[in-house]
PDB file of N, CA and C in Angstrom:
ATOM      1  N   UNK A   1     -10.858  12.209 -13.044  1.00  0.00           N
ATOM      2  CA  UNK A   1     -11.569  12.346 -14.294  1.00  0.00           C
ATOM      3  C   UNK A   1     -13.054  12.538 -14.028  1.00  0.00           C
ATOM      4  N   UNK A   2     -13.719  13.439 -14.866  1.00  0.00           N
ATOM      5  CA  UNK A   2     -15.184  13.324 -14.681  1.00  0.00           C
ATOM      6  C   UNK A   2     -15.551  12.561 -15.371  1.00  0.00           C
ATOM      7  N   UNK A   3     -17.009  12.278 -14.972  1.00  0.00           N
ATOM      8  CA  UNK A   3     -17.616  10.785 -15.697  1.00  0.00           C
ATOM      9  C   UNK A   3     -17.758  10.881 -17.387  1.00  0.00           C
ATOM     10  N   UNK A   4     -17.823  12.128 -17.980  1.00  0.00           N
ATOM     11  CA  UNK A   4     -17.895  12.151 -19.354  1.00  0.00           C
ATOM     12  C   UNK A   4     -16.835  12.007 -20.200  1.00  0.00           C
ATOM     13  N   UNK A   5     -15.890  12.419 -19.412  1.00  0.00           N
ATOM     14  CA  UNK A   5     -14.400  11.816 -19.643  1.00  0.00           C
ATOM     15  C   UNK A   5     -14.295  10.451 -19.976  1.00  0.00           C
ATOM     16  N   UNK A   6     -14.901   9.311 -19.009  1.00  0.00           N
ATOM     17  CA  UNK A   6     -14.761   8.071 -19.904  1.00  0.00           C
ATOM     18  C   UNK A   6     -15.726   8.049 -21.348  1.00  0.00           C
ATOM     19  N   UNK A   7     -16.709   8.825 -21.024  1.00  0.00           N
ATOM     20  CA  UNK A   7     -17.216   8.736 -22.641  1.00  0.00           C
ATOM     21  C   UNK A   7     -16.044   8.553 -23.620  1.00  0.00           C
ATOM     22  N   UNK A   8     -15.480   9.866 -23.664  1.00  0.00           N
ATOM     23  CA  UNK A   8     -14.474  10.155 -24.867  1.00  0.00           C
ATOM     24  C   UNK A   8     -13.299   9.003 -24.792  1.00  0.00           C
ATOM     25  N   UNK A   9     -13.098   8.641 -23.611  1.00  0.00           N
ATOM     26  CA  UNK A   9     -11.476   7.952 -23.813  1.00  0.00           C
ATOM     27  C   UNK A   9     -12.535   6.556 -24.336  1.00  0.00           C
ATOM     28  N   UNK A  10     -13.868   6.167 -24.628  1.00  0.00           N
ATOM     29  CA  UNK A  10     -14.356   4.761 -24.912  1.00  0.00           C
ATOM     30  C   UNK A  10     -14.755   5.031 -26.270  1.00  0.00           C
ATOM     31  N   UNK A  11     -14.946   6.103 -26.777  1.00  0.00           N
ATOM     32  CA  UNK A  11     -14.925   6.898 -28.360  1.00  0.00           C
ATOM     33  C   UNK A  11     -13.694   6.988 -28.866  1.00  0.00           C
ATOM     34  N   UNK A  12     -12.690   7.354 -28.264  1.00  0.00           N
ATOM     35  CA  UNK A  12     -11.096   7.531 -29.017  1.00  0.00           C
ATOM     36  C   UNK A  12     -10.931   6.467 -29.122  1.00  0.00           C
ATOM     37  N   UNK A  13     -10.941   5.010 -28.114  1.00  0.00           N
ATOM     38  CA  UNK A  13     -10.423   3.616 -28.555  1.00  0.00           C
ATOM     39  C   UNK A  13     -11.209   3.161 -29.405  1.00  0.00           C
ATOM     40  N   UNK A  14     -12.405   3.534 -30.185  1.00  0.00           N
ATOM     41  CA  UNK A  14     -13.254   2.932 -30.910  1.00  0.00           C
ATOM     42  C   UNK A  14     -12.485   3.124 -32.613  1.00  0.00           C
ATOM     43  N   UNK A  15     -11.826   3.758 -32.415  1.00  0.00           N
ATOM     44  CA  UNK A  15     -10.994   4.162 -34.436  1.00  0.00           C
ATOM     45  C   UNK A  15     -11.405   4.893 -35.082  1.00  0.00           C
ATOM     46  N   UNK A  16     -11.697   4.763 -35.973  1.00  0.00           N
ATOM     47  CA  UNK A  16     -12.116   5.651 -36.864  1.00  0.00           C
ATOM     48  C   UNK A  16     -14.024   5.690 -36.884  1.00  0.00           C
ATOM     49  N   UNK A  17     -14.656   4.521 -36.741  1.00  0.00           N
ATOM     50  CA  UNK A  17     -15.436   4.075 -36.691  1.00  0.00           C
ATOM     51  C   UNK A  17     -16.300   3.985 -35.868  1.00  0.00           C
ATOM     52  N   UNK A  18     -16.381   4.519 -34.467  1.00  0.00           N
ATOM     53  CA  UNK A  18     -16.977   5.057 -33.480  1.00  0.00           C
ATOM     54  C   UNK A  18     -17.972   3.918 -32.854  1.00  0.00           C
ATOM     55  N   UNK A  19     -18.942   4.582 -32.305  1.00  0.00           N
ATOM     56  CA  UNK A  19     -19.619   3.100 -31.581  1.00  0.00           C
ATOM     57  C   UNK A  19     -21.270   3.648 -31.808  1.00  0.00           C
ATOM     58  N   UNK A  20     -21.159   2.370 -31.732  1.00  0.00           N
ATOM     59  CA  UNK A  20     -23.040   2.165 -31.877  1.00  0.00           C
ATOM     60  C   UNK A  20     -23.742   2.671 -30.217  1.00  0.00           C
ATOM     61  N   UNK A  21     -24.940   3.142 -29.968  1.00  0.00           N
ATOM     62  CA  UNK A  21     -25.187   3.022 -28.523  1.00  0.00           C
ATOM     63  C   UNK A  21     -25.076   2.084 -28.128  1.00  0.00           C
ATOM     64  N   UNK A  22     -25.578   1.058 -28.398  1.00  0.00           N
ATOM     65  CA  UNK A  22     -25.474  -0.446 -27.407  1.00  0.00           C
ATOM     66  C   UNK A  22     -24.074  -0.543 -27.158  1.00  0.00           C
ATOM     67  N   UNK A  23     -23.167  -0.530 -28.107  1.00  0.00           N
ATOM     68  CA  UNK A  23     -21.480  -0.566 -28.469  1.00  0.00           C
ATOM     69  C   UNK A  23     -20.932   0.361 -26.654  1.00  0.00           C
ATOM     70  N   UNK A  24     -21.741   1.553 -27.129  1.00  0.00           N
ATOM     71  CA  UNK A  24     -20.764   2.659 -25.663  1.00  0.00           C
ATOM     72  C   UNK A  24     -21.402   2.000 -25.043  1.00  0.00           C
ATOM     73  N   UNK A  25     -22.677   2.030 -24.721  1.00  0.00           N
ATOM     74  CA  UNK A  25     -23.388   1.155 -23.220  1.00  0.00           C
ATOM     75  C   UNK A  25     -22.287   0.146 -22.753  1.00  0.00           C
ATOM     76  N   UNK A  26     -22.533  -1.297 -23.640  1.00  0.00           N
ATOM     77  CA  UNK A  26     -22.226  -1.969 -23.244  1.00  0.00           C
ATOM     78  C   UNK A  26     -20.399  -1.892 -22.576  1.00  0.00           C
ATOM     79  N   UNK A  27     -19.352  -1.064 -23.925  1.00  0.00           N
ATOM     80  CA  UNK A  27     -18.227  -0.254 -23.517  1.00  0.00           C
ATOM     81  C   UNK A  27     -17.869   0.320 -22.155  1.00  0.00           C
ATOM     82  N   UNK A  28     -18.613   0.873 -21.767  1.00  0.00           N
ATOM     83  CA  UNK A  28     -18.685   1.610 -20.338  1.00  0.00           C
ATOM     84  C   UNK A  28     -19.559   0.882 -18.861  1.00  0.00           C
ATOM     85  N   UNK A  29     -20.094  -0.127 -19.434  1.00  0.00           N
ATOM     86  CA  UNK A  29     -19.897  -0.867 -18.580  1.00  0.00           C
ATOM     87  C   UNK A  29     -18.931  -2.006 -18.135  1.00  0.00           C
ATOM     88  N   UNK A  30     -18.461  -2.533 -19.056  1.00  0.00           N
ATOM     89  CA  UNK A  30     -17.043  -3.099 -19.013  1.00  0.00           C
ATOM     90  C   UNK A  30     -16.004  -2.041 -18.055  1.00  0.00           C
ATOM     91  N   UNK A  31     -16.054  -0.958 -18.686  1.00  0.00           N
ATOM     92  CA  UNK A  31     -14.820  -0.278 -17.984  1.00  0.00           C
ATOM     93  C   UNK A  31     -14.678  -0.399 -16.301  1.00  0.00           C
ATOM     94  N   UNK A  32     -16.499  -0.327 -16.051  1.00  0.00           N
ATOM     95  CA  UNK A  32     -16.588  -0.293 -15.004  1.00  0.00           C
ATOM     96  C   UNK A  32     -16.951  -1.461 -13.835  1.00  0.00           C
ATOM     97  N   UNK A  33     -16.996  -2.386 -14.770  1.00  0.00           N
ATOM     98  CA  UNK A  33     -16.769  -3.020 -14.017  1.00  0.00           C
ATOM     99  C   UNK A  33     -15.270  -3.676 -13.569  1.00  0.00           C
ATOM    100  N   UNK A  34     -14.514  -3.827 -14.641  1.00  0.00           N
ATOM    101  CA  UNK A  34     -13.062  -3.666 -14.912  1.00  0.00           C
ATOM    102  C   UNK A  34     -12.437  -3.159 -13.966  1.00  0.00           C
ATOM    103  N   UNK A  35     -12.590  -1.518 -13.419  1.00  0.00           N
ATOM    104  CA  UNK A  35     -11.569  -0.330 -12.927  1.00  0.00           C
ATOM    105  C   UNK A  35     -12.464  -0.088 -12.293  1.00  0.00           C
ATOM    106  N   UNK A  36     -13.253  -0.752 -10.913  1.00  0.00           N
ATOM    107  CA  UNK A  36     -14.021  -0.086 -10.425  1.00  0.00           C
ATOM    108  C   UNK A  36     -13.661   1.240  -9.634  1.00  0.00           C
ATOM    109  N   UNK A  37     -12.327   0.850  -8.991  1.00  0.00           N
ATOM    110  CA  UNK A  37     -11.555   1.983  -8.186  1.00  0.00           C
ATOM    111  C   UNK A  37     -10.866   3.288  -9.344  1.00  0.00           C
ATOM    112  N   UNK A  38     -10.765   2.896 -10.191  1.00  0.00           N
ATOM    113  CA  UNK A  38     -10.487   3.814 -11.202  1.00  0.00           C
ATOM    114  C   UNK A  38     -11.744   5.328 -11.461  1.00  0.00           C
ATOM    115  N   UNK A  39     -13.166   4.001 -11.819  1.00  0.00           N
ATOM    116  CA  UNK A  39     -14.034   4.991 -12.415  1.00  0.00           C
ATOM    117  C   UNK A  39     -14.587   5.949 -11.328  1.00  0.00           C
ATOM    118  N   UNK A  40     -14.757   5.229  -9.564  1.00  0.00           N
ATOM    119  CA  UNK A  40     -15.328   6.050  -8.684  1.00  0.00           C
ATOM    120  C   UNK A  40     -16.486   5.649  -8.786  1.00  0.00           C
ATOM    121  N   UNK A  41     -17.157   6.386  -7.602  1.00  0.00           N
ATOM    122  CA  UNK A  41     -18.853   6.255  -7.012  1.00  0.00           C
ATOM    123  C   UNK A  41     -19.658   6.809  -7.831  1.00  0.00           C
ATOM    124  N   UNK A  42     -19.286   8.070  -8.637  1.00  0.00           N
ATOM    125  CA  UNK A  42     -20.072   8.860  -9.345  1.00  0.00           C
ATOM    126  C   UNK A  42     -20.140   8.380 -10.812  1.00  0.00           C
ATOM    127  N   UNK A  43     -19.404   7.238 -11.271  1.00  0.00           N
ATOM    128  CA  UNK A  43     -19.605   6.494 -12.513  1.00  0.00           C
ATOM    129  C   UNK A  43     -21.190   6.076 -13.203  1.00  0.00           C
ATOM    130  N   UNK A  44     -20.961   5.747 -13.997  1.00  0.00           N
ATOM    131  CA  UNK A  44     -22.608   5.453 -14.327  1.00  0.00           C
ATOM    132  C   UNK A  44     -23.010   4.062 -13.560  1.00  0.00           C
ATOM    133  N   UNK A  45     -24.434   3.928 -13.635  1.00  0.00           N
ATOM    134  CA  UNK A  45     -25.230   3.120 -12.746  1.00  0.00           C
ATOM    135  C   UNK A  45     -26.462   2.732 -14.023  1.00  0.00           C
ATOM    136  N   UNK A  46     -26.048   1.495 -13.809  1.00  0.00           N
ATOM    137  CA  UNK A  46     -26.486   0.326 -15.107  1.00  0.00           C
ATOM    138  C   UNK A  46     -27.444  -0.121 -14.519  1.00  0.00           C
ATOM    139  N   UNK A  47     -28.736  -0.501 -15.333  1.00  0.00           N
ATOM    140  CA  UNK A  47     -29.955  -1.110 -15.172  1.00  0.00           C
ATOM    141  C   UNK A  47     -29.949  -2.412 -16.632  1.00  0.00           C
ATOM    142  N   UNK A  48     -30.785  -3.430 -16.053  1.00  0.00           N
ATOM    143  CA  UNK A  48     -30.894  -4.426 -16.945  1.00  0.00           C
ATOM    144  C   UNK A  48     -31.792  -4.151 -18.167  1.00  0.00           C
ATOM    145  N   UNK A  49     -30.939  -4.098 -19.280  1.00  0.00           N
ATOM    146  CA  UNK A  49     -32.302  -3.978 -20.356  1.00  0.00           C
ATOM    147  C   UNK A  49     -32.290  -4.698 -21.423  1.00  0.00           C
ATOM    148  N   UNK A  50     -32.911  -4.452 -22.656  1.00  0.00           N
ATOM    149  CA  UNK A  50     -33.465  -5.378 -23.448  1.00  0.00           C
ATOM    150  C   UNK A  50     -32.017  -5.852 -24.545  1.00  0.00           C
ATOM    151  N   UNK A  51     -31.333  -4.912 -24.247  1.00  0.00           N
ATOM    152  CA  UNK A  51     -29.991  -5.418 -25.129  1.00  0.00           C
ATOM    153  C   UNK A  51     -28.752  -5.244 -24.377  1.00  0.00           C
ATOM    154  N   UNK A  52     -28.767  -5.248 -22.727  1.00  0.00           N
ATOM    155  CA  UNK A  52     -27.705  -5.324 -22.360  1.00  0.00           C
ATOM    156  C   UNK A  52     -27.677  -4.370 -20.865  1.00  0.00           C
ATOM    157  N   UNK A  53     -26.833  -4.076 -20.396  1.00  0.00           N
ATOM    158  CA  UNK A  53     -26.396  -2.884 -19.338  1.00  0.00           C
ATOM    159  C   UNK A  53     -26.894  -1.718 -19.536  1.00  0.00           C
ATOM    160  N   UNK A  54     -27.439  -0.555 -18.926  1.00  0.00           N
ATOM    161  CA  UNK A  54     -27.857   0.176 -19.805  1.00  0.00           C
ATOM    162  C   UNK A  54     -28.268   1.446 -18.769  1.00  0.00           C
ATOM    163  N   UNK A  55     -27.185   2.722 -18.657  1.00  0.00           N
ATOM    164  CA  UNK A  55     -27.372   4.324 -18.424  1.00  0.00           C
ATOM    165  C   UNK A  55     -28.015   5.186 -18.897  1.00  0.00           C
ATOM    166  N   UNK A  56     -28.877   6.022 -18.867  1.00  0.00           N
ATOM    167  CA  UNK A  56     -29.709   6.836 -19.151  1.00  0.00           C
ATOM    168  C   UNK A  56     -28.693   7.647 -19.081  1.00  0.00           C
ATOM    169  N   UNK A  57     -27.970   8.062 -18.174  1.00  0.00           N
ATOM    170  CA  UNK A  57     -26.851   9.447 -17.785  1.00  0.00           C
ATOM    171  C   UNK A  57     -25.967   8.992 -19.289  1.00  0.00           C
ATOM    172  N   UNK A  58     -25.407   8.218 -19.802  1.00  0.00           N
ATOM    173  CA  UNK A  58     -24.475   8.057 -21.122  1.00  0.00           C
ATOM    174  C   UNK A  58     -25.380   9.057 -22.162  1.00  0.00           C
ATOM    175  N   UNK A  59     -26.493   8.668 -22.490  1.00  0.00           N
ATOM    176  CA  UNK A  59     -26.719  10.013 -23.548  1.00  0.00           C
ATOM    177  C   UNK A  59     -26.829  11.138 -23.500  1.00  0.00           C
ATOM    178  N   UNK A  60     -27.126  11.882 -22.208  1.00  0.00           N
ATOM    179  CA  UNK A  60     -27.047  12.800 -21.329  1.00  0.00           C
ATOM    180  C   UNK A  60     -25.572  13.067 -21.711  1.00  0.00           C
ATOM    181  N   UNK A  61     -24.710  12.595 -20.913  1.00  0.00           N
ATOM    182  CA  UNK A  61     -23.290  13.345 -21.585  1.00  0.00           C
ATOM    183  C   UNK A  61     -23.126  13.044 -22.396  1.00  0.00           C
ATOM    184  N   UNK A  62     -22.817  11.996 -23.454  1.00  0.00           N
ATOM    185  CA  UNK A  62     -22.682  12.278 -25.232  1.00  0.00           C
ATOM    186  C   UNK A  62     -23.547  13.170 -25.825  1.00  0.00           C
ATOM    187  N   UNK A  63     -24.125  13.724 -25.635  1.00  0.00           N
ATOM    188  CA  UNK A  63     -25.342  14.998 -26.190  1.00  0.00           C
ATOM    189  C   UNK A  63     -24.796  15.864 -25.708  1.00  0.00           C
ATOM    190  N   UNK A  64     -24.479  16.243 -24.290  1.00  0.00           N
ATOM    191  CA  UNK A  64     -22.959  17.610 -23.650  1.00  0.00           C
ATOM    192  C   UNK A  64     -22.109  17.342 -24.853  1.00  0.00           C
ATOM    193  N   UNK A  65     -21.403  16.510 -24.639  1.00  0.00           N
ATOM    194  CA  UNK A  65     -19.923  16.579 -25.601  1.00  0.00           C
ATOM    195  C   UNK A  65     -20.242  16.813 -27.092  1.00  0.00           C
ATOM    196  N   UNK A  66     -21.577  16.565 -27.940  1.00  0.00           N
ATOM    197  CA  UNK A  66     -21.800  16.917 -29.142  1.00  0.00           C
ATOM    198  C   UNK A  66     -22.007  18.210 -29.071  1.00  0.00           C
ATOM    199  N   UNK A  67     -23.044  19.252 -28.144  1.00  0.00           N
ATOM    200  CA  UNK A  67     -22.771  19.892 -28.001  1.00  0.00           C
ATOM    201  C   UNK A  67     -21.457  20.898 -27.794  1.00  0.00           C
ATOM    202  N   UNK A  68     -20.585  20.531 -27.279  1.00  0.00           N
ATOM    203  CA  UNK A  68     -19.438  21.286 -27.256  1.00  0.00           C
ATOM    204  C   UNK A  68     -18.781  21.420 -28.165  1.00  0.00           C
ATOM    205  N   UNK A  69     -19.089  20.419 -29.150  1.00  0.00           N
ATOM    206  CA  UNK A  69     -17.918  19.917 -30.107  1.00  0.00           C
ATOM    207  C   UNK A  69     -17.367  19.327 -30.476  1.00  0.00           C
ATOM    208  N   UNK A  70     -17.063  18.363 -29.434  1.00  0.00           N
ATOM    209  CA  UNK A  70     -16.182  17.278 -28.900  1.00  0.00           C
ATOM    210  C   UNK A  70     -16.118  15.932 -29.375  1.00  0.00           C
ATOM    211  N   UNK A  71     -17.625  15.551 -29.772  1.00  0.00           N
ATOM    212  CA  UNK A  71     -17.826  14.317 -30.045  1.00  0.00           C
ATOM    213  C   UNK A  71     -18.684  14.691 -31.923  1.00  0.00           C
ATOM    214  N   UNK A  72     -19.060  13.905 -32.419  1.00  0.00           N
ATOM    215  CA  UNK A  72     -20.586  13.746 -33.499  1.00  0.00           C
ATOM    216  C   UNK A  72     -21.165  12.320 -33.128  1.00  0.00           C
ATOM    217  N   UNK A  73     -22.887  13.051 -33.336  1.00  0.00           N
ATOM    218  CA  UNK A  73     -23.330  12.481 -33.407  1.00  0.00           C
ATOM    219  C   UNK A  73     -24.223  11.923 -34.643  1.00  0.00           C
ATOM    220  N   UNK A  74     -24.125  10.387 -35.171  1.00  0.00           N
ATOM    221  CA  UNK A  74     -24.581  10.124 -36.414  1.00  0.00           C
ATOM    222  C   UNK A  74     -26.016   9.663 -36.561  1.00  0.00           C
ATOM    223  N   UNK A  75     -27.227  10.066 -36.692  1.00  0.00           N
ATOM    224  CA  UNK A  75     -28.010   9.013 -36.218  1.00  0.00           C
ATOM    225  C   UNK A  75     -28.186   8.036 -37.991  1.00  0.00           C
ATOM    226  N   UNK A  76     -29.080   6.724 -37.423  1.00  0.00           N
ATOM    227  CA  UNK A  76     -28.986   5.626 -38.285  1.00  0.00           C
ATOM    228  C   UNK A  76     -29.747   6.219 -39.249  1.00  0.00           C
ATOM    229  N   UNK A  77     -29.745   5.876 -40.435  1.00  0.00           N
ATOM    230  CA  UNK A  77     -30.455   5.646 -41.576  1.00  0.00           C
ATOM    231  C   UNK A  77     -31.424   4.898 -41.622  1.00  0.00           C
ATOM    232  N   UNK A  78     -32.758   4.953 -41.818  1.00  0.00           N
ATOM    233  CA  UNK A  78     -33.639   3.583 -41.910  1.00  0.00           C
ATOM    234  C   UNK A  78     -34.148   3.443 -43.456  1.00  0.00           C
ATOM    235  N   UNK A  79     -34.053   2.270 -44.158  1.00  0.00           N
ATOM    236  CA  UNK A  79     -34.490   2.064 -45.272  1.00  0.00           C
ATOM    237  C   UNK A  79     -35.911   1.439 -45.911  1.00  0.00           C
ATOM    238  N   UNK A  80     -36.211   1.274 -46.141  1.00  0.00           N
ATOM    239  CA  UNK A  80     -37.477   0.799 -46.566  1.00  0.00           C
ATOM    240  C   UNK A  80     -37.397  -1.288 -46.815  1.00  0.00           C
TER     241      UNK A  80
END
């Protein structure tokens, strides 16, 4: 599998309802730490941050896959 591949299979288990960024972050790091032999060397590479585990490369490919088609992306609403 390529690494954007777990994007989607951590978006399809999410329902109807999809995931927040922190939600996939934190999502895909679980996986990987989980299946390390599963995800491979070329998996994402997590740094400590202010809300958790955290890839720069994850929006990088969810922005590919919106691009393609594949995925949407929603951004938040801010209210007053």
């Amino acid at each position: 599998m390529e690494r954007r591949d777990w994007v989607l299979l951590a978006l399809r288990n999410s329902g109807t309802t999809g995931l927040s960024p922190v939600q996939l972050q934190k999502s895909l790091f679980l996986l990987g730490a989980k299946l390390p032999n599963e995800v491979g060397d070329d998996f994402y590479h997590f740094v400590p941050h202010n809300y958790g585990p955290f890839s720069r490369e994850i929006y990088g490919d969810a922005g590919t896959l919106a691009d393609d088609g594949l995925v949407a992306i929603e951004q938040a609403q801010l209210f007053p």
